[in-house]
Protein backbone atom coordinates (compact mmCIF):
# COMPACT_ATOMS: atom_id res chain seq x y z
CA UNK A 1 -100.10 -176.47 -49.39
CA UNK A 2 -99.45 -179.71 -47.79
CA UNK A 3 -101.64 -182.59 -49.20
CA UNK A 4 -102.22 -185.19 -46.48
CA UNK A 5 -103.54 -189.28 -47.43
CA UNK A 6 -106.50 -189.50 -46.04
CA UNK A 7 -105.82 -192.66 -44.80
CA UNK A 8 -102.65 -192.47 -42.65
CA UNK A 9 -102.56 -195.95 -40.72
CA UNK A 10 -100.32 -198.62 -39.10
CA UNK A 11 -101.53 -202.73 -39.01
CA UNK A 12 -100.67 -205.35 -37.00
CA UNK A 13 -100.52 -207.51 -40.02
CA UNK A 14 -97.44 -210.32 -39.91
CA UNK A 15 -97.04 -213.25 -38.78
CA UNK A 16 -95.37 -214.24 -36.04
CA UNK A 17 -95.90 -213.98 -31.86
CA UNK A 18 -98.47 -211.31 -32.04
CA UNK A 19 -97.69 -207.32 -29.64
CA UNK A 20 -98.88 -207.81 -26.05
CA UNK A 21 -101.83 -205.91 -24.83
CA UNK A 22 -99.19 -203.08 -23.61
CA UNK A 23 -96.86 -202.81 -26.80
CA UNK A 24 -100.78 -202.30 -28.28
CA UNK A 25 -101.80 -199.36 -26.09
CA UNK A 26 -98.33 -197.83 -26.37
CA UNK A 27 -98.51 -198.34 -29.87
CA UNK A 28 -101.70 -196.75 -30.18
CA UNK A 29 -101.06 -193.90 -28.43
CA UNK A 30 -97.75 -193.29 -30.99
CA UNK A 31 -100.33 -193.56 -33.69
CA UNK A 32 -102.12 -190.35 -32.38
CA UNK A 33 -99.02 -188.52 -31.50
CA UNK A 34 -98.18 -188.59 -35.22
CA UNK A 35 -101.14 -188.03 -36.44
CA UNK A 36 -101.86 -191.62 -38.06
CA UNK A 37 -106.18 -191.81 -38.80
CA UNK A 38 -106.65 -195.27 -38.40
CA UNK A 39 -105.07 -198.97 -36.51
CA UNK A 40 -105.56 -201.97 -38.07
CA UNK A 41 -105.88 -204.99 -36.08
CA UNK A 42 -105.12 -207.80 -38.58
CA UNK A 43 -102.31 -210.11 -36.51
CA UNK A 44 -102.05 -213.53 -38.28
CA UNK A 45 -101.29 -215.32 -35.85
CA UNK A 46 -104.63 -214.13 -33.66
CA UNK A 47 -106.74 -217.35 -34.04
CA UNK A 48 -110.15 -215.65 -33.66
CA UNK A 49 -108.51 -212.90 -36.62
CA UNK A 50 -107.85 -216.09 -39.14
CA UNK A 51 -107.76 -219.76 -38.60
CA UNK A 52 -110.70 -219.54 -36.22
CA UNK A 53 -112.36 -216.58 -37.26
CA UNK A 54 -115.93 -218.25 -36.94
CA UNK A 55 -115.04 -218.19 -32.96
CA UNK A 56 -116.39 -215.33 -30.71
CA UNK A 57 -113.87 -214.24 -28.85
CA UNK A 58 -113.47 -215.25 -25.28
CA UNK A 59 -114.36 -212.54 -22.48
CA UNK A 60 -111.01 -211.71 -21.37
CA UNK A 61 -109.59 -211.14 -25.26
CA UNK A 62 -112.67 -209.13 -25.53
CA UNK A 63 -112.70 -207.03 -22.98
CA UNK A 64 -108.95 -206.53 -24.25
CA UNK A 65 -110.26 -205.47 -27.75
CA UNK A 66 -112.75 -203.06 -26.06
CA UNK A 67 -109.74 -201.54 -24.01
CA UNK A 68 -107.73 -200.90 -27.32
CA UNK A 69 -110.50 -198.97 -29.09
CA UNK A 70 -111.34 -196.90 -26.28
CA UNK A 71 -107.19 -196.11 -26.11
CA UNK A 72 -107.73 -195.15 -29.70
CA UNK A 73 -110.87 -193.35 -29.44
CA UNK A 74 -108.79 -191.53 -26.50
CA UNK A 75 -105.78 -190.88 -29.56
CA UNK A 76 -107.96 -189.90 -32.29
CA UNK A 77 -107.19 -192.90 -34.30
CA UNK A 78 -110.10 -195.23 -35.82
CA UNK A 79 -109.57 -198.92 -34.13
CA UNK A 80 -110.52 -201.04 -37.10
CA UNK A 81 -110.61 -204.73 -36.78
CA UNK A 82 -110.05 -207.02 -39.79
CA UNK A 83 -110.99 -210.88 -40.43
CA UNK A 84 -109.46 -213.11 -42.57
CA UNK A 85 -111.82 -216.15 -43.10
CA UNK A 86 -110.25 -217.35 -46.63
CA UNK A 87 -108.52 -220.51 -45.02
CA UNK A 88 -111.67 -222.51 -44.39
CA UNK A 89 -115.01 -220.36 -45.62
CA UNK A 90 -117.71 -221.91 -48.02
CA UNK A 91 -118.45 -218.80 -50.10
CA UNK A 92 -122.33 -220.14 -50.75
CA UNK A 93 -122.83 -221.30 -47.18
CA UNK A 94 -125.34 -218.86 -45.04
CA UNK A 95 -124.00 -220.41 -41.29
CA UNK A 96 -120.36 -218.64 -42.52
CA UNK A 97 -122.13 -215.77 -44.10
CA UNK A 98 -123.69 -215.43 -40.56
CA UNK A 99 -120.90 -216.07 -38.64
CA UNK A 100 -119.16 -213.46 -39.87
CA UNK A 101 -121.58 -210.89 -39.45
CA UNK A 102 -121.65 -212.69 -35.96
CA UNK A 103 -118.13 -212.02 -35.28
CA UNK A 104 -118.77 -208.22 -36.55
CA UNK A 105 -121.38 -207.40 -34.18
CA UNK A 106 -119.31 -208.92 -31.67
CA UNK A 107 -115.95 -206.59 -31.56
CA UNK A 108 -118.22 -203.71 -32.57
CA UNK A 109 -120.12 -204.52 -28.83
CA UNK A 110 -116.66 -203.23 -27.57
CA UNK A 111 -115.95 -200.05 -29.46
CA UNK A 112 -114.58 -201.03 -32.79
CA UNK A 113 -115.21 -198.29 -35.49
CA UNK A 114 -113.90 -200.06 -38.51
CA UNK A 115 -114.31 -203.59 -40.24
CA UNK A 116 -112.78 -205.23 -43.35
CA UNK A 117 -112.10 -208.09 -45.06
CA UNK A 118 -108.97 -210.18 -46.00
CA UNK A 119 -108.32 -212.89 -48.82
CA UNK A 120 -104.62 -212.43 -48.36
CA UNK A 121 -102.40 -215.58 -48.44
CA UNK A 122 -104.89 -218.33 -49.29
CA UNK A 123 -104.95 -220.93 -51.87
CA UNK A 124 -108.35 -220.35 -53.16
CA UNK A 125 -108.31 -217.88 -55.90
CA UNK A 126 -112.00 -218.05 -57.37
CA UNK A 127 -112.02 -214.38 -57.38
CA UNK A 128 -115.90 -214.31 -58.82
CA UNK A 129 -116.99 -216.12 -54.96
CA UNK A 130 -114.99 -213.79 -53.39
CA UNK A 131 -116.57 -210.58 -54.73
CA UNK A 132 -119.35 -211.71 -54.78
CA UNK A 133 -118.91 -212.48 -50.99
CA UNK A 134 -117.39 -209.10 -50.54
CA UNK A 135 -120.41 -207.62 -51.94
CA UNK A 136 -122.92 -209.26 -50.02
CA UNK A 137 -120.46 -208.07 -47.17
CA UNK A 138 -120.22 -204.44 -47.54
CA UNK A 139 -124.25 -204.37 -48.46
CA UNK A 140 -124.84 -205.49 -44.74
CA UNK A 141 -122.27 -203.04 -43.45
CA UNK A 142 -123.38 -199.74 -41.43
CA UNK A 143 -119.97 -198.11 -40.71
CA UNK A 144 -117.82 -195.09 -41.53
CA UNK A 145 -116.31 -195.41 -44.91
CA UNK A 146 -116.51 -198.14 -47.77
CA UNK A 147 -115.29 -201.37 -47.02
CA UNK A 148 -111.67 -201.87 -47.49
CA UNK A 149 -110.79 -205.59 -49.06
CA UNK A 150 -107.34 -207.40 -49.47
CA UNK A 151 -107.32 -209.96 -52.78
CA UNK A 152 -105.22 -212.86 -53.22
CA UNK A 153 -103.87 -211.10 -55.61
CA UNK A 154 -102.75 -208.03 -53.96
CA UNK A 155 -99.18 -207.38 -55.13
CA UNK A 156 -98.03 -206.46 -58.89
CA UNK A 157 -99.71 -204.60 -62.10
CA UNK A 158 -100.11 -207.31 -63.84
CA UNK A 159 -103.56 -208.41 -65.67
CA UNK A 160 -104.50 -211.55 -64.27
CA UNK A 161 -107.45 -214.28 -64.86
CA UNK A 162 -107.99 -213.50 -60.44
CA UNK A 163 -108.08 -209.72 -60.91
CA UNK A 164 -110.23 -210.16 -64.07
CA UNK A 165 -112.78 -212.18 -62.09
CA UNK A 166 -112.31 -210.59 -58.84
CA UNK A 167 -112.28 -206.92 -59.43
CA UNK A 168 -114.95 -205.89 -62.23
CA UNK A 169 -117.87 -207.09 -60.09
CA UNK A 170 -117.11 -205.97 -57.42
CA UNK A 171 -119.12 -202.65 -55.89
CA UNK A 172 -117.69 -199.80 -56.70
CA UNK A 173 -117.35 -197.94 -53.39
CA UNK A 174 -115.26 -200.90 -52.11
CA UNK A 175 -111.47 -199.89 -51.54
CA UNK A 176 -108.82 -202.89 -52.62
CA UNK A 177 -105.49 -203.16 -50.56
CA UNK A 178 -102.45 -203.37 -52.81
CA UNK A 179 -98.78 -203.49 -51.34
CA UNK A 180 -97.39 -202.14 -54.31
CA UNK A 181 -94.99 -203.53 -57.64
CA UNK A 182 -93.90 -206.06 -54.80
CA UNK A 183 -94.79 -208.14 -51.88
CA UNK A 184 -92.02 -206.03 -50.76
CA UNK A 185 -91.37 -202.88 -52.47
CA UNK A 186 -88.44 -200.81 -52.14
CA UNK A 187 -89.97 -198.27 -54.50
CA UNK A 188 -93.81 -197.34 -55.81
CA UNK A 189 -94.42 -194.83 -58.65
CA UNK A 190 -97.40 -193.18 -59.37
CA UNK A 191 -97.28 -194.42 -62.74
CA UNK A 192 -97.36 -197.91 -61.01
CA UNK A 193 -100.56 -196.78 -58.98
CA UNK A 194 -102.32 -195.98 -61.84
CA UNK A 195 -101.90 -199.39 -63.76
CA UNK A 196 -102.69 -201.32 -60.47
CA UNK A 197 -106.01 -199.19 -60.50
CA UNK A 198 -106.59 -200.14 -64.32
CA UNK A 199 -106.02 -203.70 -63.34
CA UNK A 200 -108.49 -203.59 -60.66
CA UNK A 201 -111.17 -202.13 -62.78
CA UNK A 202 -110.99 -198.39 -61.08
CA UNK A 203 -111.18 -199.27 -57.61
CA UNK A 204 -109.36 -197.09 -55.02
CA UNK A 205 -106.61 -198.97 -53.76
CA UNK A 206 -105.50 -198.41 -50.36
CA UNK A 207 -101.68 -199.11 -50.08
CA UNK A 208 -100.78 -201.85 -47.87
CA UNK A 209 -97.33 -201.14 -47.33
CA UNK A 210 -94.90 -203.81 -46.17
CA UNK A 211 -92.50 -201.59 -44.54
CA UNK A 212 -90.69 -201.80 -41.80
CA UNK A 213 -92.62 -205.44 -41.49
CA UNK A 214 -89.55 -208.09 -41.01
CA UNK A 215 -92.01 -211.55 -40.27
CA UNK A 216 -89.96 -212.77 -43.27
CA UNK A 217 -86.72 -212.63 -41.80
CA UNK A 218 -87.54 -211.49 -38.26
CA UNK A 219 -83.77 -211.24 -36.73
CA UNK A 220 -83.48 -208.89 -39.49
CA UNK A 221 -84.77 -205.11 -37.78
CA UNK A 222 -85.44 -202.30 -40.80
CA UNK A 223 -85.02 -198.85 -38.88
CA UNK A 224 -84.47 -196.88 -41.18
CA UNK A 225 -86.68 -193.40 -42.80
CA UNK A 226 -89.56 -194.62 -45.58
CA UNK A 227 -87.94 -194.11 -48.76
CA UNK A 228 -88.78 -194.71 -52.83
CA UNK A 229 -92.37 -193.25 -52.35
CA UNK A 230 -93.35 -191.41 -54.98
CA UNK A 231 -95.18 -188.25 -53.68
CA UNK A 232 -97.41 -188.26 -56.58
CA UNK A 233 -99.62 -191.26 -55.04
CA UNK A 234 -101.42 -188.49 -53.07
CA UNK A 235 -102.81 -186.86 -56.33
CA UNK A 236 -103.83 -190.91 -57.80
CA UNK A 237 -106.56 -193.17 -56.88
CA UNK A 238 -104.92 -193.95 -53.36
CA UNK A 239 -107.22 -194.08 -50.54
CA UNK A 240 -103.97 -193.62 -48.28
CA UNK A 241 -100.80 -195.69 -46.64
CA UNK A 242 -101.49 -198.48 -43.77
CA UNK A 243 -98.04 -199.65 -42.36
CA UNK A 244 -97.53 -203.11 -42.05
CA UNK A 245 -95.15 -202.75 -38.60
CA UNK A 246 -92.19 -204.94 -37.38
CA UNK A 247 -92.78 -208.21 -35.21
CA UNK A 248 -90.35 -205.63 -32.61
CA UNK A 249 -93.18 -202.96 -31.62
CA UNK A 250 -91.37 -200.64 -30.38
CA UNK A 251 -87.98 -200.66 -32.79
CA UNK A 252 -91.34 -200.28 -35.58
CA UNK A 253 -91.17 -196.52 -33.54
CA UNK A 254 -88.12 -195.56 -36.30
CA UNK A 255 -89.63 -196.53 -39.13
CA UNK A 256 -93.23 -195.67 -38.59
CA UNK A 257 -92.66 -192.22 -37.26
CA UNK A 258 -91.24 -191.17 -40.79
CA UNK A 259 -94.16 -193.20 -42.21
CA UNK A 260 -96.61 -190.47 -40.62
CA UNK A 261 -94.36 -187.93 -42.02
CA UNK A 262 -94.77 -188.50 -45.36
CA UNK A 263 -98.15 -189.79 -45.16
CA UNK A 264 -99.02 -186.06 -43.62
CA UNK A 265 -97.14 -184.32 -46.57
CA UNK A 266 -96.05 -186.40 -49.04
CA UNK A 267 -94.33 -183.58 -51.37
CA UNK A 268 -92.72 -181.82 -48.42
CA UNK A 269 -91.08 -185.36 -47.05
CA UNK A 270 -87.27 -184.89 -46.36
CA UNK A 271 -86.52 -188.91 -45.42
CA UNK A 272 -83.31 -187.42 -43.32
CA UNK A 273 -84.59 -184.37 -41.24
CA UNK A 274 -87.62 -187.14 -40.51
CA UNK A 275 -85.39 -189.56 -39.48
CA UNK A 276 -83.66 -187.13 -37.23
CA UNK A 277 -86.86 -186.21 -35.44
CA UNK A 278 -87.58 -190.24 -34.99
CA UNK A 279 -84.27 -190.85 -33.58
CA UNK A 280 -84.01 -187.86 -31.05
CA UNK A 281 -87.42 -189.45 -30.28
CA UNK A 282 -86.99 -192.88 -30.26
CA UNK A 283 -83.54 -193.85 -30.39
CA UNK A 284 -82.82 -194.35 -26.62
CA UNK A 285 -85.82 -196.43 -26.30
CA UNK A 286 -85.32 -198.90 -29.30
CA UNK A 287 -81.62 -199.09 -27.80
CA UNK A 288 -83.11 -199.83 -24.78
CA UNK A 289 -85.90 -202.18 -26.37
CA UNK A 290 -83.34 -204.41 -28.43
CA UNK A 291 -81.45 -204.94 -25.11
CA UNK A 292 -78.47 -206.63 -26.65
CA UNK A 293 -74.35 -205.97 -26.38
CA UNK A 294 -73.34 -203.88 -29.42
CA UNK A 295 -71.79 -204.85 -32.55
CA UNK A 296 -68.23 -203.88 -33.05
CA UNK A 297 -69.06 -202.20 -36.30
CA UNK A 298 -68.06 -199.59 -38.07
CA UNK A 299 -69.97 -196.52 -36.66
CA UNK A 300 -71.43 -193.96 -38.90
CA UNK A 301 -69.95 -190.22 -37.98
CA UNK A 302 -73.45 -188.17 -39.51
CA UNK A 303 -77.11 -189.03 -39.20
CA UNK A 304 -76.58 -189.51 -43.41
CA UNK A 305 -74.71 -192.55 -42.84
CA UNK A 306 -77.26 -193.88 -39.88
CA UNK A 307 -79.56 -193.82 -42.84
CA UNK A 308 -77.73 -195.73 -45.29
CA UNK A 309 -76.19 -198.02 -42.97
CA UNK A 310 -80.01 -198.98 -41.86
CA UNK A 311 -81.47 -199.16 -45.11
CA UNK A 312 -81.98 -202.64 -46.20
CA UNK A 313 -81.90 -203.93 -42.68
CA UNK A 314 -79.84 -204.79 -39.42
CA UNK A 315 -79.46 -207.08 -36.54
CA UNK A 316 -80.23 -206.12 -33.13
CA UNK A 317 -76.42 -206.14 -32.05
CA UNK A 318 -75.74 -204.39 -35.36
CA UNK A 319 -78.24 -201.49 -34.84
CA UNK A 320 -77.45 -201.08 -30.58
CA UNK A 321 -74.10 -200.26 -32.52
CA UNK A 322 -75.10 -198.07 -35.03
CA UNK A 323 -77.81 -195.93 -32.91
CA UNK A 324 -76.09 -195.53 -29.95
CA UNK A 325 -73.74 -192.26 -30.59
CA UNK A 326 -76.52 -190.79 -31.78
CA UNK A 327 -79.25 -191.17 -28.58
């Protein structure tokens, strides 16, 4: 019988010109199509989401907030909004404590389901503060499910003095983001899951994964089927797969329809008859999307060599060639 992650979800999570309000609702709605659980809205370049985070949001980007939860309410998918306030927070001062909570209560006025916290890409690493920040966090939280974190640390198996300071006081119930062996990882192994989940004292670890995400090299468009994920994470301590998606929304389609697919059934995954399903789907529109001349490339004769020829990434002229005698 199929075994499905419990958590099956997509984040706005790169940096870069954050979607439009539109790419978000269509977005959103291709999350319940495909039976994703939950949207993260974690876009690092949304002031009020990082460098500003002690700012309410203005009416007009609230009211916007409220119209994407109700779209997911609409899709079955949990909007969950995430805050990032590791750039400028004073761990022991109650005005940030507050204006955090502040900034909760705010975006749950509008509908949002979900909340959690990020320490990703900071300097700081006094990972004692920031559990026990986390803590004091998820003790004032009223919301389905634990509280989901993101270290400084989040990449790697490695035993570090962060993770050894960060992760053994923190509560128990609380569910640490980890992208895997690699910022980037082009394969994860169960084996690799289950020393991650030593290093971080037992916690769950919810698998941030940074695929098809391309903010590091954002010409640079990865369409191809998720591959190199061990099926085996299902049976570990692995809360699920979030999606870290493309700075492109809709070219993320490709990618992030064969995400749900394994995500849904990890053991039955076939990457190719997945990626056949995506691009009967999708192809014509991410053609359409890219909106560029084509390539002159060698084109692939079999869906096969689509795959391979996508695998470790393309430019936008490049793929318009490669995709188009098959949509």
């Amino acid at each position: 019988m199929a075994r499905a992650l419990a958590v099956r979800g997509v984040i706005e999570g790169f940096y870069g010109p954050p979607w439009s309000h539109a790419e978000r609702l269509d977005l959103i709605r291709f999350c319940g199509e495909h039976g994703f659980t939950h949207w993260v809205h974690a876009p690092k370049d949304d002031p009020y989401h990082r460098a500003r985070w002690r700012e309410p949001y203005p009416d007009a980007d609230l009211a916007r907030l409220g119209e994407l939860a109700a779209a997911a309410d609409r899709a079955g998918v949990s909007f969950t909004y995430a805050i990032a306030p590791g750039l400028d927070l004073d761990h022991e001062r109650e005005a940030d404590f507050a204006a955090l909570l502040d900034k909760r209560s705010q975006v749950c006025s509008v509908g949002v389901h979900g909340f959690q916290l990020l320490w990703d890409d900071i300097e700081s690493r006094d990972g004692a503060a920031q559990a026990a920040f986390t803590n004091r966090v998820a003790a004032a939280l009223d919301q389905p499910g634990p509280l989901v974190v993101c270290p400084v640390g989040y990449a790697g198996t490695e035993s570090t003095p962060y993770r050894r300071a960060f992760a053994p006081p923190l509560a128990a119930e609380i569910v640490v983001y980890w992208t895997g062996p690699e910022v980037v990882s082009h394969a994860i192994a169960r084996e690799e899951l289950d020393v991650a989940v030593e290093r971080f004292a037992g916690h769950e670890l919810l698998l941030w994964d940074n695929y098809p995400v391309n903010d590091f090299a954002p010409e640079t468009l990865f369409l191809g089927p998720l591959l190199g994920r061990d099926p085996r994470l299902a049976e570990g301590r692995c809360a699920g797969i979030v999606a870290n998606a493309m700075v492109q929304a809709i070219p993320s389609k490709l990618a992030l329809a064969t995400v749900a697919d394994w995500a849904r059934d990890p053991f039955g995954y076939d990457p190719l008859a997945s990626f056949e399903r995506a691009v009967a789907a999708y192809g014509a529109e991410v053609v359409g999307a890219l909106g560029t001349a084509p390539a002159d490339v060698e084109r692939p004769r079999e869906l096969a060599g689509l795959a391979r020829a996508l695998r470790f990434g393309v430019d936008a002229a490049t793929a318009v060639a490669l995709l188009e005698p098959f949509v």
